[in-house]
Protein backbone atom coordinates (compact mmCIF):
# COMPACT_ATOMS: atom_id res chain seq x y z
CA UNK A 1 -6.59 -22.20 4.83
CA UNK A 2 -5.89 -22.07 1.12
CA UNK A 3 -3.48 -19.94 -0.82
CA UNK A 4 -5.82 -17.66 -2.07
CA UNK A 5 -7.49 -17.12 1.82
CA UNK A 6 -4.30 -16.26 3.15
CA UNK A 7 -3.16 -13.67 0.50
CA UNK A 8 -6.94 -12.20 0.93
CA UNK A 9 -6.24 -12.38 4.69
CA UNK A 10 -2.79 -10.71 4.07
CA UNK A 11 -3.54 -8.06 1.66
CA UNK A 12 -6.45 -6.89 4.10
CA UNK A 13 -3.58 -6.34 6.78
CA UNK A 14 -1.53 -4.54 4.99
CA UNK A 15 -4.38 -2.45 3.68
CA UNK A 16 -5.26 -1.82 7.43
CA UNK A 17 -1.15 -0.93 8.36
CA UNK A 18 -0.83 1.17 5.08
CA UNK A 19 -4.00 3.09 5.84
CA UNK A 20 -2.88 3.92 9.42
CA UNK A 21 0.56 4.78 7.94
CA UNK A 22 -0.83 7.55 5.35
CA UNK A 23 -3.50 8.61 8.64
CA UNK A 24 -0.25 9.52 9.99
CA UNK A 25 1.75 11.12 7.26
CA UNK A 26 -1.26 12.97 5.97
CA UNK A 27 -2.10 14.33 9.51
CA UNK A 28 1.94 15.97 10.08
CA UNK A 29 2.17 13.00 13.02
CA UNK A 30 5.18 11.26 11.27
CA UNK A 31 7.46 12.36 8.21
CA UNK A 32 9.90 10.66 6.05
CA UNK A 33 13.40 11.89 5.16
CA UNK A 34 16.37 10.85 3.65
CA UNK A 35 20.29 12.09 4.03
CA UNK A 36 21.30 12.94 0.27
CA UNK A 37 25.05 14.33 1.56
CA UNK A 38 23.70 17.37 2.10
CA UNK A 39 21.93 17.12 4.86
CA UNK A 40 17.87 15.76 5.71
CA UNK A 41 15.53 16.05 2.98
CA UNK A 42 11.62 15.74 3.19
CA UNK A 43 10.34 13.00 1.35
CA UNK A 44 6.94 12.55 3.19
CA UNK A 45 4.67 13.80 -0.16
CA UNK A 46 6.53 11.04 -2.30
CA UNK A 47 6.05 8.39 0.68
CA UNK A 48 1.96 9.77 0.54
CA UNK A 49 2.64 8.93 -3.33
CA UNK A 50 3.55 5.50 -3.00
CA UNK A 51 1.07 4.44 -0.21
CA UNK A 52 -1.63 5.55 -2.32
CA UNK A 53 -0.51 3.72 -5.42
CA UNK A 54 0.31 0.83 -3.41
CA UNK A 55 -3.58 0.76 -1.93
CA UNK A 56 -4.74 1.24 -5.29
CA UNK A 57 -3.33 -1.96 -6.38
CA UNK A 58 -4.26 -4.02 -3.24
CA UNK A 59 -8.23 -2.73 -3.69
CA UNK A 60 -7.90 -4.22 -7.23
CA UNK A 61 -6.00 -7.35 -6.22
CA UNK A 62 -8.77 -7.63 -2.89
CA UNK A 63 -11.79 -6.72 -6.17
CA UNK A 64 -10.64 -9.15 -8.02
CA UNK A 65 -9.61 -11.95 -5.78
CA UNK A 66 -12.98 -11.19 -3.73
CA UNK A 67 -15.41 -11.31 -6.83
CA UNK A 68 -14.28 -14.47 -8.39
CA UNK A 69 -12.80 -12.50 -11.73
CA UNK A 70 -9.26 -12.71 -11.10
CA UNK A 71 -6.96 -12.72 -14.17
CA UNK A 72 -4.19 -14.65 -14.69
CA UNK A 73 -0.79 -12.52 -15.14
CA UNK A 74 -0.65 -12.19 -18.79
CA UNK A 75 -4.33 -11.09 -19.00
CA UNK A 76 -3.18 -7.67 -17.50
């Protein structure tokens, strides 16, 4: 399979396993923490936050790759 075939392959996989991730954050199933020093701290809303940016970016990358129209680095 060519390059670009298997990062279209690969980007639709992790679009799948972030989608399920944010199912499960967004529905109170799972939540993310962290131990500052003082003790747990929530940090599922900015884990919801970078999911979402992060599937914004693979939709454009899948857009672009998928139509033909993808830019080269600089062009961004």
């Amino acid at each position: 399979m060519p390059a670009a075939g298997r990062f279209i392959a690969w980007s639709k996989q992790e679009r799948g396993t972030l989608q399920q991730q944010l199912e499960l954050l967004e529905s109170g199933k799972v939540r993310t923490g962290e131990d500052r020093g003082n003790g747990w701290i929530d940090t599922t809303d900015q884990s919801i936050s970078r999911i979402r940016e992060r599937l914004a970016e693979l939709e454009e990358l899948l857009t672009e790759a998928g139509s033909g129209t993808a830019s080269s680095p600089g062009e961004r």
